[in-house]
N, C-alpha and C. Protein backbone atom coordinates (compact mmCIF):
# COMPACT_ATOMS: atom_id res chain seq x y z
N UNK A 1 22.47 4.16 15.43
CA UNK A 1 22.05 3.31 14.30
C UNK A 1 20.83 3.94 13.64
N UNK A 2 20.90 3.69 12.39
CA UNK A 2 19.63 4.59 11.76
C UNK A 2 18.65 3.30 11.88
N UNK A 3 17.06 4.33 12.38
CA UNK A 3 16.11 3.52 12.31
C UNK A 3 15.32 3.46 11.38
N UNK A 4 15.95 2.74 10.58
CA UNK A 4 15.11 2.29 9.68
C UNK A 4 14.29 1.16 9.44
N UNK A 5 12.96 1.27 8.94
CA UNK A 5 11.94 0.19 8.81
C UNK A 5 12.14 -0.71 7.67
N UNK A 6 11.58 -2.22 7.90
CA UNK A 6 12.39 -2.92 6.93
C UNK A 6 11.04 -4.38 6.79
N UNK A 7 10.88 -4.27 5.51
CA UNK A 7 9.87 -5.54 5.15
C UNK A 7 10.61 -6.48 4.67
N UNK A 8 10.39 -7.60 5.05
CA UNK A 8 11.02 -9.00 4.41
C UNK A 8 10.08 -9.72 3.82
N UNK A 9 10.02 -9.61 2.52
CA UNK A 9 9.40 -10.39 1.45
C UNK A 9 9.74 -11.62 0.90
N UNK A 10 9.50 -12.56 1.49
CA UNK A 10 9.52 -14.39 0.76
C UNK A 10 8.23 -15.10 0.90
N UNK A 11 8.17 -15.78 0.29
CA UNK A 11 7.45 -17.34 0.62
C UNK A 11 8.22 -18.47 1.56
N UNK A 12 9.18 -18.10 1.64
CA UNK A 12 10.33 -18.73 2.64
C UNK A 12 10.02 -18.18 3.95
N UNK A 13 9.75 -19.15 4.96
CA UNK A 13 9.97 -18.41 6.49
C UNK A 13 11.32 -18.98 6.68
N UNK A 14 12.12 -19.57 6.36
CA UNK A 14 13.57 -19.79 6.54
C UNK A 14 14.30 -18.40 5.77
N UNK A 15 13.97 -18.40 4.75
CA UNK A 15 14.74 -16.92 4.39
C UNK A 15 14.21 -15.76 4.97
N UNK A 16 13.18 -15.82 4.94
CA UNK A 16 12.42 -14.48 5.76
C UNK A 16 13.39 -14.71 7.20
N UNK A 17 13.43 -15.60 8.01
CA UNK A 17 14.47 -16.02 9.29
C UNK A 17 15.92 -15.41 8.92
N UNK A 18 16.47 -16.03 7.86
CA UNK A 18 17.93 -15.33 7.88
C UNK A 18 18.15 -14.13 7.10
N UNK A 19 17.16 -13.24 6.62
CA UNK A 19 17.28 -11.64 6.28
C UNK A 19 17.12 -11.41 7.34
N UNK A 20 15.75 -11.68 8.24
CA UNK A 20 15.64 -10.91 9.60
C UNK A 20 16.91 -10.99 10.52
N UNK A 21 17.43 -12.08 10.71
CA UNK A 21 18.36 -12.37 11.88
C UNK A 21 19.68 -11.38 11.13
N UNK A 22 20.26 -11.51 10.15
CA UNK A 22 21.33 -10.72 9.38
C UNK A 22 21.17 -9.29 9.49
N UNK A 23 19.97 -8.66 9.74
CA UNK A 23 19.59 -7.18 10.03
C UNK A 23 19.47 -6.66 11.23
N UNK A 24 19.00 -7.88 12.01
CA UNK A 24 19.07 -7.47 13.40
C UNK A 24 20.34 -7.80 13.91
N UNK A 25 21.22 -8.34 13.65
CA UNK A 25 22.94 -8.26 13.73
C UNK A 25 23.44 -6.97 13.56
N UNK A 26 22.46 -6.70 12.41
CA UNK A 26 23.32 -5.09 12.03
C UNK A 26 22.34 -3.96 12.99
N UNK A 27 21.92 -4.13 13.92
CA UNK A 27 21.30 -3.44 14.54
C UNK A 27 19.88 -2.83 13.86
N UNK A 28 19.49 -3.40 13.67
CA UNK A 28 17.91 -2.80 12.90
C UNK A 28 17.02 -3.93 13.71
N UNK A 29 15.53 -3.33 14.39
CA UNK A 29 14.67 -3.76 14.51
C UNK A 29 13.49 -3.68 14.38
N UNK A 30 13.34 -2.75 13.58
CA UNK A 30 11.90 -2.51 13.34
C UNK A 30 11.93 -3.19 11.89
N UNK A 31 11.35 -4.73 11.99
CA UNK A 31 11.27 -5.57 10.82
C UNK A 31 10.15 -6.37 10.74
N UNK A 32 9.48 -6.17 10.06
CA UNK A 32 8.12 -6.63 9.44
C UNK A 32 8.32 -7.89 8.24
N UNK A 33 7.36 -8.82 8.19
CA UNK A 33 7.12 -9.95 7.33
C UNK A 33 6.35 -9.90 6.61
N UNK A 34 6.60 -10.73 5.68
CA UNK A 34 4.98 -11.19 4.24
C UNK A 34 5.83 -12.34 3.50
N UNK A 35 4.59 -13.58 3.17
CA UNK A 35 5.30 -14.44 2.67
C UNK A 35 4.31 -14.57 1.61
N UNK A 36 4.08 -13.28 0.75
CA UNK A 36 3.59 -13.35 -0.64
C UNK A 36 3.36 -11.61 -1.06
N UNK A 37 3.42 -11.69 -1.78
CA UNK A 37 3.32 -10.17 -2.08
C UNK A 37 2.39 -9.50 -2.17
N UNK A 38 0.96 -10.14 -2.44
CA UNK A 38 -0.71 -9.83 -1.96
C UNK A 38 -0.03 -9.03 -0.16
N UNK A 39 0.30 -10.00 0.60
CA UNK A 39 1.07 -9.47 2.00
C UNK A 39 1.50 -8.22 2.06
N UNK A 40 2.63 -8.14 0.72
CA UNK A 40 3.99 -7.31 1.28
C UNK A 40 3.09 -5.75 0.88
N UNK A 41 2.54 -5.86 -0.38
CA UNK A 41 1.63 -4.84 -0.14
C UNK A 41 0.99 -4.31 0.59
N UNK A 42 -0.36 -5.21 1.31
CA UNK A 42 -0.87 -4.85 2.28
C UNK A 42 -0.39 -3.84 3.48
N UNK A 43 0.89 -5.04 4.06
CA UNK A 43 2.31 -4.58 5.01
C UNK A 43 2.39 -2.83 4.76
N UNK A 44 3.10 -3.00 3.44
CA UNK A 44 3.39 -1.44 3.13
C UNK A 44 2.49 -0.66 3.57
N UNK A 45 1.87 -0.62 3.03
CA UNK A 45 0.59 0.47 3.11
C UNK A 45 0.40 0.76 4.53
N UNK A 46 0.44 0.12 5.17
CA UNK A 46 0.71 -0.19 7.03
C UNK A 46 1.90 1.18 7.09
N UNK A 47 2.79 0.06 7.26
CA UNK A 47 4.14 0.21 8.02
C UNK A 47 5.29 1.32 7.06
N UNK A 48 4.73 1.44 5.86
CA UNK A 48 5.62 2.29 4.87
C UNK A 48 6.93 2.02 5.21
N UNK A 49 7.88 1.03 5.07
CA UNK A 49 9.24 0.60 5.13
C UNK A 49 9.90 1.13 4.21
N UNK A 50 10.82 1.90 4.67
CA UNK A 50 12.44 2.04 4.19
C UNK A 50 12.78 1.39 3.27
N UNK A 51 12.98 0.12 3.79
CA UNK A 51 13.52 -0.95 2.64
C UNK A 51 12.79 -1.69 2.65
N UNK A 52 12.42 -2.60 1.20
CA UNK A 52 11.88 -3.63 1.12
C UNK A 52 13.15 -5.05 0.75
N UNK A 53 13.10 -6.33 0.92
CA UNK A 53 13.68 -7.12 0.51
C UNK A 53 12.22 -7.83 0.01
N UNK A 54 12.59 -8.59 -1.50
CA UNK A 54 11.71 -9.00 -1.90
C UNK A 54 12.05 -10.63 -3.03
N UNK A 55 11.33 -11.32 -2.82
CA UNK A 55 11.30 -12.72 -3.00
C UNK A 55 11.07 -12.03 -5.11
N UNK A 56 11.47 -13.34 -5.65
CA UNK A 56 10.77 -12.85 -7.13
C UNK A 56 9.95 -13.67 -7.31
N UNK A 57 10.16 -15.15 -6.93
CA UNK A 57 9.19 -16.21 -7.23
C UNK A 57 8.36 -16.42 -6.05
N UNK A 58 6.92 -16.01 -6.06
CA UNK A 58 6.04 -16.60 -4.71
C UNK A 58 5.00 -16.70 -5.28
N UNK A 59 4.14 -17.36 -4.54
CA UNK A 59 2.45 -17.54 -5.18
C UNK A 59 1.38 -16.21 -4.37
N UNK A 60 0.77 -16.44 -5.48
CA UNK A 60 -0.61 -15.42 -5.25
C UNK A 60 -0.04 -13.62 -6.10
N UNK A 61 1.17 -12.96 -5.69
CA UNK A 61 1.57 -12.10 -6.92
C UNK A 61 3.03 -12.23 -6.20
N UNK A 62 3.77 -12.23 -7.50
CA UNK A 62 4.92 -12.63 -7.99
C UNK A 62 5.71 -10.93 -7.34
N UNK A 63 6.85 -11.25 -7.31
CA UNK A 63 7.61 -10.08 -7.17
C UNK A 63 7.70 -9.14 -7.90
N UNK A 64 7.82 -9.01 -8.86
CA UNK A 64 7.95 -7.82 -10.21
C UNK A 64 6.26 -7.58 -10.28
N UNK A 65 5.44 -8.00 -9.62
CA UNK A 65 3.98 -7.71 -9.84
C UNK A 65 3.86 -6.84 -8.54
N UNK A 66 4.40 -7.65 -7.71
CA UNK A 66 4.78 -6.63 -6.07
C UNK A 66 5.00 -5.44 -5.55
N UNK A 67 6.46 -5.64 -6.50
CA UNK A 67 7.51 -4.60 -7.14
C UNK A 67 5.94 -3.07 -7.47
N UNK A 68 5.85 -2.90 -8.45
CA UNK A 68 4.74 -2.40 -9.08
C UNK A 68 3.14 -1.64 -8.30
N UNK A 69 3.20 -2.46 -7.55
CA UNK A 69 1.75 -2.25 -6.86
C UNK A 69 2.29 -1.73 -5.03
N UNK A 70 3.05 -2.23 -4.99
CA UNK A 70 3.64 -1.20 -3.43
C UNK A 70 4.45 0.15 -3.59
N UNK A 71 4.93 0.03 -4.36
CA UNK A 71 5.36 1.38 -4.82
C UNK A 71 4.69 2.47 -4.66
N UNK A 72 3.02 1.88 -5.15
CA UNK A 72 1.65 2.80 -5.85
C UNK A 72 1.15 3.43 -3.94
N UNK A 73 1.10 2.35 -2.87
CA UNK A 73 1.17 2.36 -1.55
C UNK A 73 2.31 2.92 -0.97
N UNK A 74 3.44 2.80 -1.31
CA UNK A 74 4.46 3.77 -0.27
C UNK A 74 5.79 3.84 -1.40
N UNK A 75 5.28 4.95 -1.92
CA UNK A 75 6.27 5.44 -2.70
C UNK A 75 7.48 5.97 -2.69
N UNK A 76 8.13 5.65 -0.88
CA UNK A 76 10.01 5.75 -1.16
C UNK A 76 10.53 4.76 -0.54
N UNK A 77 9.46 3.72 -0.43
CA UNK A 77 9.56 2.27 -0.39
C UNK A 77 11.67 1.81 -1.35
N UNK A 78 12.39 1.50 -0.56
CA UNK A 78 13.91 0.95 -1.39
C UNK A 78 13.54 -0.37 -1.59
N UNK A 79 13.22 -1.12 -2.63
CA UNK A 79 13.01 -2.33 -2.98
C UNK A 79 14.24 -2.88 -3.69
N UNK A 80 14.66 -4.21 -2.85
CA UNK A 80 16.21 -4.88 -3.13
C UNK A 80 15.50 -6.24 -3.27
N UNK A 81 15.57 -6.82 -4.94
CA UNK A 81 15.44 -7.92 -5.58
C UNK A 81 16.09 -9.16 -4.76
N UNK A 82 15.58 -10.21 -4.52
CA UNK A 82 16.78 -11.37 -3.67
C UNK A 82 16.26 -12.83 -4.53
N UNK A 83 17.38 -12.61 -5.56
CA UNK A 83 16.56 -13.94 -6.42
C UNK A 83 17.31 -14.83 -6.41
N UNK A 84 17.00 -15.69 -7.20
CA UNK A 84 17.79 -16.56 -7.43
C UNK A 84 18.39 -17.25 -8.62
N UNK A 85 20.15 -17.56 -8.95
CA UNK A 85 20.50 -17.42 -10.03
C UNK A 85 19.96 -17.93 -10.78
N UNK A 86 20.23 -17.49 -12.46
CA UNK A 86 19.26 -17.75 -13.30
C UNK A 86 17.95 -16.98 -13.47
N UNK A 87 17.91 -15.96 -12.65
CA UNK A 87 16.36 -15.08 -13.02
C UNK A 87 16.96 -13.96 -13.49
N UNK A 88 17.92 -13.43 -14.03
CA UNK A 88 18.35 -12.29 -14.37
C UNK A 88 17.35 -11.61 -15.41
N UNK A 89 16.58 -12.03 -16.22
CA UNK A 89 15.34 -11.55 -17.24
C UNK A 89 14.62 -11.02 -16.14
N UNK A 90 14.22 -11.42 -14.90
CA UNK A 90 12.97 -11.40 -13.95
C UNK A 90 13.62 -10.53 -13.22
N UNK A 91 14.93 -10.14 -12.75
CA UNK A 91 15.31 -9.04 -11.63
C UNK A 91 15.07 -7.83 -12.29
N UNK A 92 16.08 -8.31 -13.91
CA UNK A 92 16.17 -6.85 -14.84
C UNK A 92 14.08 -6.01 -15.26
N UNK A 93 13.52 -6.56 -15.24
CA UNK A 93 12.07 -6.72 -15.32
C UNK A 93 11.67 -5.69 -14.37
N UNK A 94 12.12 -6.27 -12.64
CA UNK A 94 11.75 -5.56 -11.51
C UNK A 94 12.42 -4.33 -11.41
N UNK A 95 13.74 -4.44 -12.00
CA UNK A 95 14.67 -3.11 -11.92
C UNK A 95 13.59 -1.91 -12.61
N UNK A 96 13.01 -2.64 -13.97
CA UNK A 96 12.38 -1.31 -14.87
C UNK A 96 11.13 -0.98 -14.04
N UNK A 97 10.54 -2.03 -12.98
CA UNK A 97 9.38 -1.61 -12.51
C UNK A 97 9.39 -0.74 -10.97
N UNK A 98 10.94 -0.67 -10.89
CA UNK A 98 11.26 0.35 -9.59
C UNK A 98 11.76 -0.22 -8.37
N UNK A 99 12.19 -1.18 -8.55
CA UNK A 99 13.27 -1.56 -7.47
C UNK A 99 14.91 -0.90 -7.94
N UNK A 100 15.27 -0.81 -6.64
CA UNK A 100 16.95 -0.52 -7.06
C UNK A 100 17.65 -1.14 -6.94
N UNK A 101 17.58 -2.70 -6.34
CA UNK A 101 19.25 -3.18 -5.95
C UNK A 101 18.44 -4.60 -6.50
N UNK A 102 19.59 -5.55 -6.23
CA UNK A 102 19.28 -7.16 -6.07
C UNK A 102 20.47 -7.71 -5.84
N UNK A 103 20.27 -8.90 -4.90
CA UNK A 103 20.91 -9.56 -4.61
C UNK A 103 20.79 -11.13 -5.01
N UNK A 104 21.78 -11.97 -4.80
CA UNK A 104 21.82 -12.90 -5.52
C UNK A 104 21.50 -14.46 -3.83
N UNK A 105 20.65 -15.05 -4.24
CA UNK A 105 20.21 -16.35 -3.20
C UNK A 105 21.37 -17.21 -3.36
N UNK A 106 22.09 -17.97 -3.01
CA UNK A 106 22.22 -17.34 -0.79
C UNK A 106 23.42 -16.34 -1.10
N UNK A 107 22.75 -15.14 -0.30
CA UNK A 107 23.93 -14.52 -0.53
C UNK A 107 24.49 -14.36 0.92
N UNK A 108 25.63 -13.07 0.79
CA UNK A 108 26.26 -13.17 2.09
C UNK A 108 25.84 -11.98 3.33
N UNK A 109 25.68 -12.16 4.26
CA UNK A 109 25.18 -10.64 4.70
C UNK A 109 26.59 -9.49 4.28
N UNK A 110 27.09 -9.67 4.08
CA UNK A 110 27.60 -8.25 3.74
C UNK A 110 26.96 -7.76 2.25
N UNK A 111 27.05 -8.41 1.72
CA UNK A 111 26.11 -8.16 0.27
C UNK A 111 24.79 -7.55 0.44
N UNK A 112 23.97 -8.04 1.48
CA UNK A 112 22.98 -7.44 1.51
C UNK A 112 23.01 -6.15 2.26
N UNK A 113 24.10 -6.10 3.12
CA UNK A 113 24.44 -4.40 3.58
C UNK A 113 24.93 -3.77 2.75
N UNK A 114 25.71 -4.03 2.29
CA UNK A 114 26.30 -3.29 0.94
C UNK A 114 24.82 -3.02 0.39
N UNK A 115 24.09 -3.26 -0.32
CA UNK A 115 22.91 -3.22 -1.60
C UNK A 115 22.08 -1.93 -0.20
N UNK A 116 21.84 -2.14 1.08
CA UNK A 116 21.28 -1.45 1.48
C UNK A 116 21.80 -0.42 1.98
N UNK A 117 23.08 -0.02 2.18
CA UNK A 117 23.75 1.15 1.85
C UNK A 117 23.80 1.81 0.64
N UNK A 118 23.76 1.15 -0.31
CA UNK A 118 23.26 1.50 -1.56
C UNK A 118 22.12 2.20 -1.92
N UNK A 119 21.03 1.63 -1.89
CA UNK A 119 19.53 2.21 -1.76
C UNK A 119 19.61 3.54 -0.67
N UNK A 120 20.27 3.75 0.59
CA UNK A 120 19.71 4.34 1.59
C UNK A 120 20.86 5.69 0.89
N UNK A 121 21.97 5.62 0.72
CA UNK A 121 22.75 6.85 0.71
C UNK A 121 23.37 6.91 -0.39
N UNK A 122 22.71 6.70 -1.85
CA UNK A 122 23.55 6.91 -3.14
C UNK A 122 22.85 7.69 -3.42
């Protein structure tokens, strides 16, 4: 299994719970938390993750503000949007600010393997 490092970005500890548990199904454990993006930054700069999964709506800085400023901290950071429908202005936003994938709330875990096969080997 590739070891790859993996940040879970919400304000949700229930979603932060079922990205983590859906990844560690797929055999990944080296998985790190933040339930705001002031956090997920910080995190990065740490742990420099592989992939990021990232909330769009949280308090203190917003995802597409996130998006932007961790990048600047670990720049091959894979950042995968996980919004929710109806933000399509706000994913497409994060797309221009350097994320590559997004997924849609609630989605299914295969969706989110798919998007991270995506990021890791396209």
């Amino acid at each position: 299994m590739d070891n790859l490092t993996f940040l879970v970005v919400d304000d949700s500890a229930f979603m932060r719970k079922v990205v983590k548990d859906m990844l560690m199904e797929n055999g990944y454990d080296k998985i790190f938390e933040a339930s705001n993006g002031v956090q997920a930054v910080e995190k990065a700069a740490q742990v420099k993750p592989d992939i990021v999964t990232m909330d769009i709506t949280m308090p203190d800085m917003d995802g597409i503000q996130a998006v932007k400023e961790l990048l600047k901290v670990s720049p091959k950071s894979n950042i995968i949007m996980c919004s929710a429908l109806g933000q399509r202005n706000m994913v497409l936003e994060a797309i221009r600010s350097g994320a590559k994938e997004y997924v849609v709330k609630p989605f299914e875990k295969s969706r989110l393997m798919e998007a991270i096969q995506r990021v890791m080997y396209s």
